[in-house]
C-alpha atoms as a PDB file:
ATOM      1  CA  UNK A   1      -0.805 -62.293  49.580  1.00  0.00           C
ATOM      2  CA  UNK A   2      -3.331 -60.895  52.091  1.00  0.00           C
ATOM      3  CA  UNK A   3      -6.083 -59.239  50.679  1.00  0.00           C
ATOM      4  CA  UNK A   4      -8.678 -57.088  52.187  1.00  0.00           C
ATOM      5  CA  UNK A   5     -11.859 -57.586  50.897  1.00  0.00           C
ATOM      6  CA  UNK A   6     -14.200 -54.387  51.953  1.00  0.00           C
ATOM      7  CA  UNK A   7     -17.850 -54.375  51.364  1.00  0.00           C
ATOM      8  CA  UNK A   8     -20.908 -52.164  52.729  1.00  0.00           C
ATOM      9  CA  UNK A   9     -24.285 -52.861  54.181  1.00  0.00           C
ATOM     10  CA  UNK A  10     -25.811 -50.663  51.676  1.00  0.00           C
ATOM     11  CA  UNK A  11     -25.107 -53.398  48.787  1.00  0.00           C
ATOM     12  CA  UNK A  12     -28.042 -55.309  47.285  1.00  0.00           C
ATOM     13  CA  UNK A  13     -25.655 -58.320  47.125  1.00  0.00           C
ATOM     14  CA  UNK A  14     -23.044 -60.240  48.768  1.00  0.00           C
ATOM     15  CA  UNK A  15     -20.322 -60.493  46.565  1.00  0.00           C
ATOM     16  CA  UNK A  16     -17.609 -61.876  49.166  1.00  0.00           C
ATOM     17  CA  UNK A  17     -18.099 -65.527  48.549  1.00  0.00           C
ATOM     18  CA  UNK A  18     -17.703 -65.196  44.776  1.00  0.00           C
ATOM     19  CA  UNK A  19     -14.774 -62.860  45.284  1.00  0.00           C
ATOM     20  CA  UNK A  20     -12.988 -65.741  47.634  1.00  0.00           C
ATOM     21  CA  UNK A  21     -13.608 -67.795  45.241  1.00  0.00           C
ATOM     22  CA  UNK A  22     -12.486 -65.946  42.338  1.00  0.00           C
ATOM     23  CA  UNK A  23      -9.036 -65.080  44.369  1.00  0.00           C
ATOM     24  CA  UNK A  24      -8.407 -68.482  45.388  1.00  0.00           C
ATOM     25  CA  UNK A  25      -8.323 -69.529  41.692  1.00  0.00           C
ATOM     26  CA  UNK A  26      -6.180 -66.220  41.180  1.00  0.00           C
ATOM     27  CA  UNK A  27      -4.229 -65.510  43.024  1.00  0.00           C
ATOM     28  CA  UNK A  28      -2.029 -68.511  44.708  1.00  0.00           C
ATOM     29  CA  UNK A  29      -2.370 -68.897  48.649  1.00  0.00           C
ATOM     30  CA  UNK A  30      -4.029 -65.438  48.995  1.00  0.00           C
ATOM     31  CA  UNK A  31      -5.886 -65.413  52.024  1.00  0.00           C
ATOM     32  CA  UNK A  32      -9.003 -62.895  52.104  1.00  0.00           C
ATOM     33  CA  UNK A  33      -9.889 -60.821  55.333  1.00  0.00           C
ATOM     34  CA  UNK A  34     -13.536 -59.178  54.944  1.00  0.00           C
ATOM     35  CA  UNK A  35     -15.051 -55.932  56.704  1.00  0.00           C
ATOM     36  CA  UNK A  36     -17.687 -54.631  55.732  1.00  0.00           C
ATOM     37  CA  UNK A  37     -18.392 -50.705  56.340  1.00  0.00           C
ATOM     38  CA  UNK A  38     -21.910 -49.797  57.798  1.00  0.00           C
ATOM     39  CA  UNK A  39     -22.281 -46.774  55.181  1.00  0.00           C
ATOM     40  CA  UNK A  40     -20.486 -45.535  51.944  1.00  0.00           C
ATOM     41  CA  UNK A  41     -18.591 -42.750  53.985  1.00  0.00           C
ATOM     42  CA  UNK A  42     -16.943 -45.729  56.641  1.00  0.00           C
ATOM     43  CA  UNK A  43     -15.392 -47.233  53.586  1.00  0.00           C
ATOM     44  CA  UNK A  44     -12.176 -45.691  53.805  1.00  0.00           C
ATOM     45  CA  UNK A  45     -11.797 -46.188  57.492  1.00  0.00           C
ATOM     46  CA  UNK A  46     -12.916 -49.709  57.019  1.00  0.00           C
ATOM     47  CA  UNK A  47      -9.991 -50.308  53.884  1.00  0.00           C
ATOM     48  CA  UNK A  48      -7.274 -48.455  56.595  1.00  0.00           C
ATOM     49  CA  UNK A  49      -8.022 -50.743  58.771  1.00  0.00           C
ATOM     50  CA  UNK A  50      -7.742 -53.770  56.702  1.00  0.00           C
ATOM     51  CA  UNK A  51      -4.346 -52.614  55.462  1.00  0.00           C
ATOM     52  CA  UNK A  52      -2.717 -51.544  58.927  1.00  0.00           C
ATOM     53  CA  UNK A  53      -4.102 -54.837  60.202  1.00  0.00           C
ATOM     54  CA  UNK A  54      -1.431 -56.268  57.744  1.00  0.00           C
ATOM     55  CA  UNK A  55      -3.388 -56.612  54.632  1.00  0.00           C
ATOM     56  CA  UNK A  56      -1.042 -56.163  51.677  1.00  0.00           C
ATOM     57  CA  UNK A  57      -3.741 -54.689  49.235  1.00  0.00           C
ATOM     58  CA  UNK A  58      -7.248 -53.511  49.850  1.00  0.00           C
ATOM     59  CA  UNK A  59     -10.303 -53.907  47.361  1.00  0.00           C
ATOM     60  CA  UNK A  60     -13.521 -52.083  47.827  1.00  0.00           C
ATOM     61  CA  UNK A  61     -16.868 -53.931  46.236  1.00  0.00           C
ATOM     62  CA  UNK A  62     -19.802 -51.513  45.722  1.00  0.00           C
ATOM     63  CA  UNK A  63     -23.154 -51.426  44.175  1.00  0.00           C
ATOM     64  CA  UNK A  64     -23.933 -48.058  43.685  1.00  0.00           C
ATOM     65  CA  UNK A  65     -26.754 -46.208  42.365  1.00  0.00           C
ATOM     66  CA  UNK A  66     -26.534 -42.368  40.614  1.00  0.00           C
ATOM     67  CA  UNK A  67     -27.565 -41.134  44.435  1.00  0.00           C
ATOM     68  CA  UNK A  68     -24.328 -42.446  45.695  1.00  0.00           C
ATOM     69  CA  UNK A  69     -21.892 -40.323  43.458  1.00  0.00           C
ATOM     70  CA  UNK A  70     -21.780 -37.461  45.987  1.00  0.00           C
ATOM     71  CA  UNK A  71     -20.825 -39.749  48.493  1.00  0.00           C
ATOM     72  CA  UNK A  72     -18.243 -41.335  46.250  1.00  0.00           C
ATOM     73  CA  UNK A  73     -16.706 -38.161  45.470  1.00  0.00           C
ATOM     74  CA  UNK A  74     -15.676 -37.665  49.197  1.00  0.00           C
ATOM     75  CA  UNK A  75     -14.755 -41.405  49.928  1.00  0.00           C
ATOM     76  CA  UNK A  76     -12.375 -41.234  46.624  1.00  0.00           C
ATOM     77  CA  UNK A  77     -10.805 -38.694  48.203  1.00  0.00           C
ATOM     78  CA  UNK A  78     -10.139 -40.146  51.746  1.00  0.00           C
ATOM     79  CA  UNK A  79      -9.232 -43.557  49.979  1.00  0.00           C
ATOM     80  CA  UNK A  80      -6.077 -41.396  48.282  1.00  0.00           C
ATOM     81  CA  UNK A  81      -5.106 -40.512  52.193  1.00  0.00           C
ATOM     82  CA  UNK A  82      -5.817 -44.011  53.114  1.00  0.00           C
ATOM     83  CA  UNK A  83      -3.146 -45.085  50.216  1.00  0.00           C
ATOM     84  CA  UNK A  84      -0.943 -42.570  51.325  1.00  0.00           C
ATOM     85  CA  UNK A  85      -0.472 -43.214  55.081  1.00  0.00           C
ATOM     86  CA  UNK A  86      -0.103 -47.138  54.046  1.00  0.00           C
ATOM     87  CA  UNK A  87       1.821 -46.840  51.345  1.00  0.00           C
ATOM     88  CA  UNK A  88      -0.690 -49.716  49.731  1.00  0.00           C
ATOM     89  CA  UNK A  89      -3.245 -49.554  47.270  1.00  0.00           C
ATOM     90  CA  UNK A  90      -7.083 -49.494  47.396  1.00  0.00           C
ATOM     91  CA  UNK A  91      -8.572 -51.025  44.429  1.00  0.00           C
ATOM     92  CA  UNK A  92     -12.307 -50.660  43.228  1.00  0.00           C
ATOM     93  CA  UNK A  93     -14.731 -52.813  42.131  1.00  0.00           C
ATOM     94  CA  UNK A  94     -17.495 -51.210  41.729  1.00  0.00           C
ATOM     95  CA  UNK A  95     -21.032 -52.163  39.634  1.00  0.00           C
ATOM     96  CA  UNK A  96     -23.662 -49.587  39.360  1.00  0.00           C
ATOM     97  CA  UNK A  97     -27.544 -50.351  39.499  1.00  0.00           C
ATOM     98  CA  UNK A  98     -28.156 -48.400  35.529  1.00  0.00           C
ATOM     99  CA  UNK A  99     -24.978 -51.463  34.548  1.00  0.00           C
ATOM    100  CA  UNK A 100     -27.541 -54.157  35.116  1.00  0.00           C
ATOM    101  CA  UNK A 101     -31.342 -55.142  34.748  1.00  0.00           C
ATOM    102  CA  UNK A 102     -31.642 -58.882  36.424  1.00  0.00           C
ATOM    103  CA  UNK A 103     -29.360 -60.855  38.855  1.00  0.00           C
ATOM    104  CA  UNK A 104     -27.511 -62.796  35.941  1.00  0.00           C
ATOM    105  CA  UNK A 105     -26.384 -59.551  34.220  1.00  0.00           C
ATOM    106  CA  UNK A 106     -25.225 -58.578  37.599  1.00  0.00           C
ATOM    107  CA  UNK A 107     -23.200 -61.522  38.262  1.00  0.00           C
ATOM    108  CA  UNK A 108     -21.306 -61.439  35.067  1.00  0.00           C
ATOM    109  CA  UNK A 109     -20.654 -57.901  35.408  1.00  0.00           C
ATOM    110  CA  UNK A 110     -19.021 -58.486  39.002  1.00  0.00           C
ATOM    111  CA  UNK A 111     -17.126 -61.517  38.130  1.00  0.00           C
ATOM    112  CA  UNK A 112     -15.249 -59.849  35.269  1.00  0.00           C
ATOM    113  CA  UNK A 113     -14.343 -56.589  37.419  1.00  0.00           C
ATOM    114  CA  UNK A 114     -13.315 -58.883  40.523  1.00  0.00           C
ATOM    115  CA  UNK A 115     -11.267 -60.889  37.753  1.00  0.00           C
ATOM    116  CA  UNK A 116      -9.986 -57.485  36.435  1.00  0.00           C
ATOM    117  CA  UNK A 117      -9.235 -55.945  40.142  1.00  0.00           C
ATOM    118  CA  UNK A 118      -7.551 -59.308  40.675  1.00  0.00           C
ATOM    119  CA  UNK A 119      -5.024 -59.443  38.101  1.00  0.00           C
ATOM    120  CA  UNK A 120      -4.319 -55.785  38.901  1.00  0.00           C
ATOM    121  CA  UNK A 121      -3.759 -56.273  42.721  1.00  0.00           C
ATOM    122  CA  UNK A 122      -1.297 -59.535  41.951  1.00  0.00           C
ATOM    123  CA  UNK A 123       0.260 -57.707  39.538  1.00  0.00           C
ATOM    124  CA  UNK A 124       0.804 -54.884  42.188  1.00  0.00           C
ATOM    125  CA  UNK A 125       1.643 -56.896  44.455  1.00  0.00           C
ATOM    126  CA  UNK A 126       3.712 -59.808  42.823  1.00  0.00           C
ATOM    127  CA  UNK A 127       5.284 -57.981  40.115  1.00  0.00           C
ATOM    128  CA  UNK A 128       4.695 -54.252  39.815  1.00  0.00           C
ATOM    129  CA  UNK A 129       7.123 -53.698  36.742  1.00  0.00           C
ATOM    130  CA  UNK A 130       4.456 -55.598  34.344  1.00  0.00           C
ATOM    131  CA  UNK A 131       2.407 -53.064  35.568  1.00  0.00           C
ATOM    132  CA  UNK A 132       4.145 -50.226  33.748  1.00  0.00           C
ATOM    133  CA  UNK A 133       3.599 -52.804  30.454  1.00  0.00           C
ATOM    134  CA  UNK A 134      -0.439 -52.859  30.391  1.00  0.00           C
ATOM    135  CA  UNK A 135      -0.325 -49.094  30.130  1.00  0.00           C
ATOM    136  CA  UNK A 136      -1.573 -48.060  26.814  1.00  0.00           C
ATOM    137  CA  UNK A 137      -3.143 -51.793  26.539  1.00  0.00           C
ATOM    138  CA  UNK A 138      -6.655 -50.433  25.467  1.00  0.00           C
ATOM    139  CA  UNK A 139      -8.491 -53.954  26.561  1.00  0.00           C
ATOM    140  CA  UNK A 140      -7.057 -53.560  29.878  1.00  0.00           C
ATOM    141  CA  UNK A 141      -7.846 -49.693  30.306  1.00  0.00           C
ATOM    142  CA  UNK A 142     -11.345 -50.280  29.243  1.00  0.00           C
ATOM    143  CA  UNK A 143     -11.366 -53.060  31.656  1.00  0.00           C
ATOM    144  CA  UNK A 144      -9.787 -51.149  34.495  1.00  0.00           C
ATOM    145  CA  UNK A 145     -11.923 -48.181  33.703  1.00  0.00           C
ATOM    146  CA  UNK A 146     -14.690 -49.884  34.255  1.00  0.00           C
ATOM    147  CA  UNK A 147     -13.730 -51.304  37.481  1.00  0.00           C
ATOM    148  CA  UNK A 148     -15.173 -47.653  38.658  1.00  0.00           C
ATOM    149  CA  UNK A 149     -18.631 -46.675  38.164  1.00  0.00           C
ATOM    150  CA  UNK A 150     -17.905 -43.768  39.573  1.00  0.00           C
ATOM    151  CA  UNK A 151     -15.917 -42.936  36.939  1.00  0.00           C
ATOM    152  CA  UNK A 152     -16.307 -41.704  33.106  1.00  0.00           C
ATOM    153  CA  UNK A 153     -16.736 -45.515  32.180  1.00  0.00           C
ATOM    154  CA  UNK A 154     -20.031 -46.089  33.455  1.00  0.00           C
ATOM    155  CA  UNK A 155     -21.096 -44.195  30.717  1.00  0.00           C
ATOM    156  CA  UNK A 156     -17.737 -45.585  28.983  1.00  0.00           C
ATOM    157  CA  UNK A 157     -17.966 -42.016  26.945  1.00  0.00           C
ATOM    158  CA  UNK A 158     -14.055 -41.135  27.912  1.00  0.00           C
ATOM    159  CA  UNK A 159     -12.917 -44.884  27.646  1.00  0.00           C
ATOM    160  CA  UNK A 160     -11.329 -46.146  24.247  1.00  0.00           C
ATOM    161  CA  UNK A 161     -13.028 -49.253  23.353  1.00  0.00           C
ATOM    162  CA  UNK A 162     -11.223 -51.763  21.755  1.00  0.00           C
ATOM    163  CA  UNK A 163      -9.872 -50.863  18.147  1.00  0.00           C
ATOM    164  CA  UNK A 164      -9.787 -47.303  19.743  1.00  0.00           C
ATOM    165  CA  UNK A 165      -6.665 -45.491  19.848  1.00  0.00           C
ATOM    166  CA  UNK A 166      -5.925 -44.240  22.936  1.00  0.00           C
ATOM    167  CA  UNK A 167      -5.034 -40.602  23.214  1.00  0.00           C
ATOM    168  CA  UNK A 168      -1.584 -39.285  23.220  1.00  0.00           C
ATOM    169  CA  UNK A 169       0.360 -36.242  23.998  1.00  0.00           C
ATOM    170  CA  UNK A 170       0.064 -33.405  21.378  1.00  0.00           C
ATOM    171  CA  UNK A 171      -3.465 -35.064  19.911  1.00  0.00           C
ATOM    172  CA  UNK A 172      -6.059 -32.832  21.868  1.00  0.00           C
ATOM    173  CA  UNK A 173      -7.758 -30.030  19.226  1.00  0.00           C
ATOM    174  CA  UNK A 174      -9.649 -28.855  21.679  1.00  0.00           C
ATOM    175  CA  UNK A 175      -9.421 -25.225  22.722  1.00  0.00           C
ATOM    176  CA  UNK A 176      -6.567 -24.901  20.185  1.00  0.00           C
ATOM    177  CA  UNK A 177      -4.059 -26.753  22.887  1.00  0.00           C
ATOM    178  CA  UNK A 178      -2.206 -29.815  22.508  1.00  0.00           C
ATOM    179  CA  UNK A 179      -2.398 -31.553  26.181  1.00  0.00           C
ATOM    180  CA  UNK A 180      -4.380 -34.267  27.285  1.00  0.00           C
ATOM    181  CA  UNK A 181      -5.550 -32.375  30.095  1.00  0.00           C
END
């Protein structure tokens, strides 16, 4: 499997090396093409390019701070075009600065998402029906949940944790309605 591994200058760290070798032990004979985007708003052009170039998957490493979410808003929503015109996915592995107060508690939190990204793109990629199977696995949607820190999970507020249920159809009190949304 090729994946493309998309950084940015902004980070504070260089995650690629730890993310090769993370996929090598992975993900059997995947071979890893980097770009790296010059600001948060190339990233989607960056990932397009990766995946037209033949990449099979694409996954985005960030390290963003609460300045970035603007930005993040408007590359989420070119990353869903990106997906679309490829027909591939664009996964996210993102760690936010509030996440992590010394280098250590950095690099555990970014070798469990790239492990957690990892599984999910070979699973994608290699066998998309177990895919179907983790949902509703509350370990795994806390995990992929906090792949984002864009997301609800950097707070983890919206995010079962484990012995959580996770909420179902009909279960919502709120406003009187019975939807999830």
């Amino acid at each position: 499997m090729r994946i493309g591994f998309v950084d940015c200058a902004a980070n504070k760290a260089d995650a690629f090396e730890a993310f090769s070798a993370i996929s090598s032990e992975m993900v059997a004979g995947a071979q890893i093409e980097r770009r790296t985007a010059h600001d948060l708003l190339k990233i989607p052009l960056t990932a397009k390019k990766l995946l037209t170039g033949g990449c099979d998957i694409a996954v985005v490493f960030l390290m963003l701070s609460e300045d970035d979410l603007d930005a993040m808003s408007l590359v989420h929503e070119k990353i869903i075009d990106v997906e679309l015109s490829a027909e591939k996915f664009v996964l996210f592995c993102i760690v936010s600065d509030e996440e992590y107060e010394n280098n250590e508690e950095f690099e555990k939190i970014a070798e469990s998402r790239m492990r957690t990204v990892l599984k999910l793109a070979s699973q994608l990629e290699l066998s998309p029906s177990q895919v179907s199977q983790i949902i509703g696995d509350t370990q795994m949607t806390q995990a992929l949940a906090e792949l984002s820190g864009f997301s609800a999970a950097v707070t983890g507020d919206d995010v079962p944790k484990d012995g959580e249920e996770q909420p179902t159809a009909g279960s919502g009190s709120e406003g009187g309605g019975n939807s999830l949304f």
